[in-house]
C-alpha atoms as a PDB file:
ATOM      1  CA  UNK A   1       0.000   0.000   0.000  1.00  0.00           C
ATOM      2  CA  UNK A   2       1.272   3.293  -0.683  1.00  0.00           C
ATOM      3  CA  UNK A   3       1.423   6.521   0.931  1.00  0.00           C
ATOM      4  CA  UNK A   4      -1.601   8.042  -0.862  1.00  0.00           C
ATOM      5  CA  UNK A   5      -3.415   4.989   0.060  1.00  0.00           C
ATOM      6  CA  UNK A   6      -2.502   5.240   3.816  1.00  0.00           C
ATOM      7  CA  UNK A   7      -3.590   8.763   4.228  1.00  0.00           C
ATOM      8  CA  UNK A   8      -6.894   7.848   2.366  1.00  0.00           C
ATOM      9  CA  UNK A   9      -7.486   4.873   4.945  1.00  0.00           C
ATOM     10  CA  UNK A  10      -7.095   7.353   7.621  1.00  0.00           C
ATOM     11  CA  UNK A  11      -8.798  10.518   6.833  1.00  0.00           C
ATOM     12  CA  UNK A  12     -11.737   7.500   6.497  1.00  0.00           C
ATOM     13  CA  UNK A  13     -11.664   6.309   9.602  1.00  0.00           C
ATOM     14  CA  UNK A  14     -11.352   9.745  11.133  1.00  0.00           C
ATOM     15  CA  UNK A  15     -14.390  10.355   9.439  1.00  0.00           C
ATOM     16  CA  UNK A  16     -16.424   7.311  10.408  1.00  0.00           C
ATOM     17  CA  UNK A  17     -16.106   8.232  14.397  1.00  0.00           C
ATOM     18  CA  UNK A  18     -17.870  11.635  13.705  1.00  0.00           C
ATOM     19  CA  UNK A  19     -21.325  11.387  13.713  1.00  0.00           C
ATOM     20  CA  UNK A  20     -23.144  11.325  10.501  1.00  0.00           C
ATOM     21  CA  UNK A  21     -24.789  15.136  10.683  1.00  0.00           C
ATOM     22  CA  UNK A  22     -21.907  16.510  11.037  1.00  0.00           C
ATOM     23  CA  UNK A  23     -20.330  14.242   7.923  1.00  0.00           C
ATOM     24  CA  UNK A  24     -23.279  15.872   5.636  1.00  0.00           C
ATOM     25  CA  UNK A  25     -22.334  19.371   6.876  1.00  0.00           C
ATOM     26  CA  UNK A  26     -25.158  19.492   8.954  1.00  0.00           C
ATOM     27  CA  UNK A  27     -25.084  20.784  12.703  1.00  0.00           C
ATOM     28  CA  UNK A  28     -24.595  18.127  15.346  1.00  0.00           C
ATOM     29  CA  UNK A  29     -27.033  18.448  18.156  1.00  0.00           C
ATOM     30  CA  UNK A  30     -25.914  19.714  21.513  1.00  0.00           C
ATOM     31  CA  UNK A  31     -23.590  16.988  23.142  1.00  0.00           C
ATOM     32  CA  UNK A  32     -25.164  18.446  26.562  1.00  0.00           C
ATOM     33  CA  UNK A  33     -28.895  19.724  27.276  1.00  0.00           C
ATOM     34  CA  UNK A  34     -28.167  22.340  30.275  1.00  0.00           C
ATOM     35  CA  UNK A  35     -31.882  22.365  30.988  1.00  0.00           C
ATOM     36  CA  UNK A  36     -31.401  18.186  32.083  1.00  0.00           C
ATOM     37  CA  UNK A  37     -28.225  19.152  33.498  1.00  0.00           C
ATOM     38  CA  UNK A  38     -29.730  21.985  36.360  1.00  0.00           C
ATOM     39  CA  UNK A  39     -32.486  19.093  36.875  1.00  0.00           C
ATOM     40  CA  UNK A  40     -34.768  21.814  34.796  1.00  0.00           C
ATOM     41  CA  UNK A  41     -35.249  23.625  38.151  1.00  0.00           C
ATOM     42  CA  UNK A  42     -33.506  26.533  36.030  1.00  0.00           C
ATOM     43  CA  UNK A  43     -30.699  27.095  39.091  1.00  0.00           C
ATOM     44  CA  UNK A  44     -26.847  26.664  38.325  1.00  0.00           C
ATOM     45  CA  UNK A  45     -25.200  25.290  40.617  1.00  0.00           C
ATOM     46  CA  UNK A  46     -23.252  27.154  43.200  1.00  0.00           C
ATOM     47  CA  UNK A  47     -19.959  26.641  45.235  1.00  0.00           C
ATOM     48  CA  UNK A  48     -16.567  26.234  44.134  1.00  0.00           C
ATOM     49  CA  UNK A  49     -15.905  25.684  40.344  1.00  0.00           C
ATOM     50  CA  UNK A  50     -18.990  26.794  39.565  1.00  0.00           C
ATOM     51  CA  UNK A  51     -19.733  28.633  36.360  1.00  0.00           C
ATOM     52  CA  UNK A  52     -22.228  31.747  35.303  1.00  0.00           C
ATOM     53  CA  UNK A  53     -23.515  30.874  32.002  1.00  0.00           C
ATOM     54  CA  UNK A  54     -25.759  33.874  31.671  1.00  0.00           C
ATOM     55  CA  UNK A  55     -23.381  36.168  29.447  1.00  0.00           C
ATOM     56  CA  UNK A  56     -26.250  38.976  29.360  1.00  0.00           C
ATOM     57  CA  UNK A  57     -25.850  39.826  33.287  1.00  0.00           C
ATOM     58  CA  UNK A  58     -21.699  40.275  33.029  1.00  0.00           C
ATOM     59  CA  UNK A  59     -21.311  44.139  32.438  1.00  0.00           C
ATOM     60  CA  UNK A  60     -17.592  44.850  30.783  1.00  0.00           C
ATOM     61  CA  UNK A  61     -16.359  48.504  32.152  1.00  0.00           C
ATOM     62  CA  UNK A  62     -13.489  50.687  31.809  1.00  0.00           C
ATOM     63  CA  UNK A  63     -12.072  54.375  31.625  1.00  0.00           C
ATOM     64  CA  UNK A  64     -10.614  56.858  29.306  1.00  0.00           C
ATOM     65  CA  UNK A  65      -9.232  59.827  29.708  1.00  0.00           C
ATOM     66  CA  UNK A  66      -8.663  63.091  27.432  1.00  0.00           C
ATOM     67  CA  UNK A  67      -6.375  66.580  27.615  1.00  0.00           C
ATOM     68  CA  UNK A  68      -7.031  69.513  26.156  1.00  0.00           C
ATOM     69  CA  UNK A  69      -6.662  73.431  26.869  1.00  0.00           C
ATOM     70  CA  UNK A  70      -8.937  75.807  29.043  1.00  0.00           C
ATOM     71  CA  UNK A  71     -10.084  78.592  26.572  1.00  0.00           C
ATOM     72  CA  UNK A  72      -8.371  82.315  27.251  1.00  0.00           C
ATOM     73  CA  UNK A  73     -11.388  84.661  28.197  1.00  0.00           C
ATOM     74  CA  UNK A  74     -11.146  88.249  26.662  1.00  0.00           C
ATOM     75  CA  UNK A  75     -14.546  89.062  27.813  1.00  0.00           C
ATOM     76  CA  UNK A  76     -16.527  89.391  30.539  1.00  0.00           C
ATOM     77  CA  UNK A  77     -20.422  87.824  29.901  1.00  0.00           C
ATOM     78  CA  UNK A  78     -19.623  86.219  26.640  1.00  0.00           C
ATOM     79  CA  UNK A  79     -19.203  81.972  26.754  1.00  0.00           C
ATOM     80  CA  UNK A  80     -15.895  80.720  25.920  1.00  0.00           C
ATOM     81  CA  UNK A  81     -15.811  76.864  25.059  1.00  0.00           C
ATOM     82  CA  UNK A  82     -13.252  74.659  24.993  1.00  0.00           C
ATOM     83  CA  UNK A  83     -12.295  72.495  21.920  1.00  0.00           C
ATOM     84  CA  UNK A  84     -13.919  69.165  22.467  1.00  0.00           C
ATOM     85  CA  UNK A  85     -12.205  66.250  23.580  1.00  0.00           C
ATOM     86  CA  UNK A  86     -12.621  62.983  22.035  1.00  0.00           C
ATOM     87  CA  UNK A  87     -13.525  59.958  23.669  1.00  0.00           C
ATOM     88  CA  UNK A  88      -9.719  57.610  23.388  1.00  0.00           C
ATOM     89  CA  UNK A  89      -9.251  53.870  23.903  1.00  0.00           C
ATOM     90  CA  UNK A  90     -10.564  50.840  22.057  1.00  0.00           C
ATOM     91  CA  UNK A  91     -13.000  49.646  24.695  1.00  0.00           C
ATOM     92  CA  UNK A  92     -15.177  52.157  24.655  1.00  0.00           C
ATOM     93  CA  UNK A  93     -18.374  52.582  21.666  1.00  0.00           C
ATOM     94  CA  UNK A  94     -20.966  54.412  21.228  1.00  0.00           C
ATOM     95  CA  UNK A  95     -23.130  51.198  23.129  1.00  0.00           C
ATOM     96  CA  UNK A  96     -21.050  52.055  26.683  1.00  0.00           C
ATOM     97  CA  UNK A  97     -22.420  53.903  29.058  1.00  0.00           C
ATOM     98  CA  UNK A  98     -21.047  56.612  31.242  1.00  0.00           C
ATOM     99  CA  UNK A  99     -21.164  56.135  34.819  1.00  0.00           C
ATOM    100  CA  UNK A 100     -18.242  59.309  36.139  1.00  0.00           C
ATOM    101  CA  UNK A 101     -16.897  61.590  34.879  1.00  0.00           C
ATOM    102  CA  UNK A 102     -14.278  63.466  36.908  1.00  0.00           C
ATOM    103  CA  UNK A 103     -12.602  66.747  34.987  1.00  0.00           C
ATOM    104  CA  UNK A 104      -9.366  69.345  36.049  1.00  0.00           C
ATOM    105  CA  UNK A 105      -8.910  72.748  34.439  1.00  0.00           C
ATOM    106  CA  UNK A 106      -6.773  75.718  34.934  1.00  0.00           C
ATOM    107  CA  UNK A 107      -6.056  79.116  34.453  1.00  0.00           C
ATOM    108  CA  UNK A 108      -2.709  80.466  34.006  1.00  0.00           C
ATOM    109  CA  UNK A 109      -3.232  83.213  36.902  1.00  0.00           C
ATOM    110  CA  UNK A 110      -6.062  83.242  39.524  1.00  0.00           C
ATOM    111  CA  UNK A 111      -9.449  84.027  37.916  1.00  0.00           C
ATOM    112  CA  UNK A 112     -11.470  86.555  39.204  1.00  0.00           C
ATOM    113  CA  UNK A 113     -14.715  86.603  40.873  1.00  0.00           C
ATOM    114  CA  UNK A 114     -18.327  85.589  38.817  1.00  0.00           C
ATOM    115  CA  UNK A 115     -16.806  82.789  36.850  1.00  0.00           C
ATOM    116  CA  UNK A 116     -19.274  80.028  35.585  1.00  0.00           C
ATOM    117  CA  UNK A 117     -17.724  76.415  34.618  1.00  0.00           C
ATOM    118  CA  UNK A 118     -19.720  74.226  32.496  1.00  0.00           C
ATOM    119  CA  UNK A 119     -19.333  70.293  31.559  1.00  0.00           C
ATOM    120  CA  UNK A 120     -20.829  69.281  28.153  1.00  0.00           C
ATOM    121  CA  UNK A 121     -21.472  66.938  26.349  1.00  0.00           C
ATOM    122  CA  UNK A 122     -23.748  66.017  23.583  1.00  0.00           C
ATOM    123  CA  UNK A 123     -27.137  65.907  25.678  1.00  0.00           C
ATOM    124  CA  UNK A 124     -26.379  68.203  28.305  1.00  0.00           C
ATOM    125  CA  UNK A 125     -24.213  70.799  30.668  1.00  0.00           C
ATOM    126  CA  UNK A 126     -22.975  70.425  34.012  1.00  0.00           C
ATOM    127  CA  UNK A 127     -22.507  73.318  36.278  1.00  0.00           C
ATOM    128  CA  UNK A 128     -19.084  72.456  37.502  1.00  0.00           C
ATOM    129  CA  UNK A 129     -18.207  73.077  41.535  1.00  0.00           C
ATOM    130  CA  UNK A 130     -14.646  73.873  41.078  1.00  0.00           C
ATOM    131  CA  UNK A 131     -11.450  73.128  39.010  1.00  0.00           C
ATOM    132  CA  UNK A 132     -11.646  69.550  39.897  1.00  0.00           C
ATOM    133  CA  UNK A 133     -14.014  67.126  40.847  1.00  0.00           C
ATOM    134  CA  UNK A 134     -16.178  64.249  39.639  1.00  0.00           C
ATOM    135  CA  UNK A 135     -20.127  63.886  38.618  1.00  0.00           C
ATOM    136  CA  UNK A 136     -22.644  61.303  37.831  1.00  0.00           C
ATOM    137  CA  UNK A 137     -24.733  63.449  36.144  1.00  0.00           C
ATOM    138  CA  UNK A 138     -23.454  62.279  32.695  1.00  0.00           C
ATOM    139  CA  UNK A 139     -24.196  58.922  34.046  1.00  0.00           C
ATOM    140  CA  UNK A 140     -26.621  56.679  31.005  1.00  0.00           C
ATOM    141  CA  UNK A 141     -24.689  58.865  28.534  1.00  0.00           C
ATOM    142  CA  UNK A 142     -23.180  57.046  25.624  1.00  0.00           C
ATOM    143  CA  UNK A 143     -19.306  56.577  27.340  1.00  0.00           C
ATOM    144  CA  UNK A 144     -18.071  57.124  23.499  1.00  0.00           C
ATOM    145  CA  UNK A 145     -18.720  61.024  23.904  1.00  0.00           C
ATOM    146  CA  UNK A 146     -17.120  64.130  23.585  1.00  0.00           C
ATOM    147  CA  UNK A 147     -16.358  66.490  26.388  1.00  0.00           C
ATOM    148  CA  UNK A 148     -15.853  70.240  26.392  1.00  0.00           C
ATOM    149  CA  UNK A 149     -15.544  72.972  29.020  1.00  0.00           C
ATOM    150  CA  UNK A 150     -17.965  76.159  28.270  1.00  0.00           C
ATOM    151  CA  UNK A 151     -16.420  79.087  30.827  1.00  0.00           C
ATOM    152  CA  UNK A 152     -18.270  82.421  31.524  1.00  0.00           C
ATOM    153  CA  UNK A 153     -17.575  85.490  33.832  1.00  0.00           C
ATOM    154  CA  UNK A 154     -20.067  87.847  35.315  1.00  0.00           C
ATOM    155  CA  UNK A 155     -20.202  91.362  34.086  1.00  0.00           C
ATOM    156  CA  UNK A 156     -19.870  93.124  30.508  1.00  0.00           C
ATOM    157  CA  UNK A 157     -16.758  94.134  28.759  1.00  0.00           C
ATOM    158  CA  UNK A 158     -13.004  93.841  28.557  1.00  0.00           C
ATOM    159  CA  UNK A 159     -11.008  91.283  30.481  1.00  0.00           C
ATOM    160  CA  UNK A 160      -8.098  93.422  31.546  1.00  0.00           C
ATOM    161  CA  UNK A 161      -5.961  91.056  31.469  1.00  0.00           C
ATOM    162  CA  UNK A 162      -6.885  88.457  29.631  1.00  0.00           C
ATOM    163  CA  UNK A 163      -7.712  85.392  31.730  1.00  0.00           C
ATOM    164  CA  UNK A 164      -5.408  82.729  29.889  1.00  0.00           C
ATOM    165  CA  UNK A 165      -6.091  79.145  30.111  1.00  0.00           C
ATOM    166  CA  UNK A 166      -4.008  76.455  30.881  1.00  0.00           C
ATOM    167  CA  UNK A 167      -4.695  72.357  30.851  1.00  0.00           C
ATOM    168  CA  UNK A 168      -8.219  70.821  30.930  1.00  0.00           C
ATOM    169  CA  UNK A 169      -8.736  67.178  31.515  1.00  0.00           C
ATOM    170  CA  UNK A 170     -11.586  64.872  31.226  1.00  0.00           C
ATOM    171  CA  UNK A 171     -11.674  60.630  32.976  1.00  0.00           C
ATOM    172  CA  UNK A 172     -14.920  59.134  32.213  1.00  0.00           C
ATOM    173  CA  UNK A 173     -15.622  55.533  33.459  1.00  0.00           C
ATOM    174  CA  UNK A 174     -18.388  53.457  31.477  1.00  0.00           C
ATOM    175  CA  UNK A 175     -19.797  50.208  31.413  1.00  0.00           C
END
């Protein structure tokens, strides 16, 4: 018998031990029934080793985090925003959803007096408490979106001098 012949003979038998739907490319049937296996009471079983088979209630979470740069404010009751930043990482989608979001800004020199700070995103604003801090109000939110500081100052005219921004930061956590 030759070679040929040998590997004939055994791509044949490997073929007689599968069963004979799956030899007419048809799908085997389950080689386990889970509803016989949890004695159809419909309860895993618990304990050590035990598995969760219900992929639906495991929620996968993360974080990203974005820079950009605190507008400069020339005037006093006009709104200044920031340019948006952009959602970063290749776990988040436009299906996560936000549940913080903690932000940082700055100003190069202390600002004065009547200054608003604002959160945005695409549904909504955010009245910020301070330079830093964190809120759940964005929480539900698609986790893929952009951020952008909006900055106003009390009053009418001229900022003399300039308010100059410095760093702004945005670290949203989604599920």
């Amino acid at each position: 018998m030759g070679a040929r012949s040998s590997a004939v003979l055994a791509v044949m038998a490997a073929l007689s031990m599968l069963p004979l739907a799956a030899q007419l490319g048809q799908q085997a049937p389950a080689a386990l029934n889970l509803d016989t296996y949890f004695g159809r009471s419909n309860h895993p079983p618990t304990g050590q080793g035990a598995l969760q088979l219900n992929s639906a209630a495991a929620t996968v979470s993360g974080s990203w985090s974005g820079n950009g740069s605190t507008p400069a404010i020339v005037r006093r009751g006009i709104a200044y925003q920031s340019a948006p930043i952009a959602p970063v990482g290749s776990g988040v989608t436009p299906a996560s959803k936000t549940r913080r979001v903690s932000w940082q800004y700055g100003f190069l020199s202390a600002p004065p007096a009547g200054v608003h700070a604002y959160l945005c995103n695409y549904a909504r604003c955010v009245g910020l408490s301070g330079a830093s801090g964190s809120t759940t109000a964005f929480a539900g939110d698609s986790g893929f979106s952009y951020f952008s500081f909006a900055f106003v100052i009390d009053g009418q005219g001229a900022m003399t001098p300039t308010l100059q921004g410095s760093a702004s930061r945005v670290m949203v956590d989604y599920e």
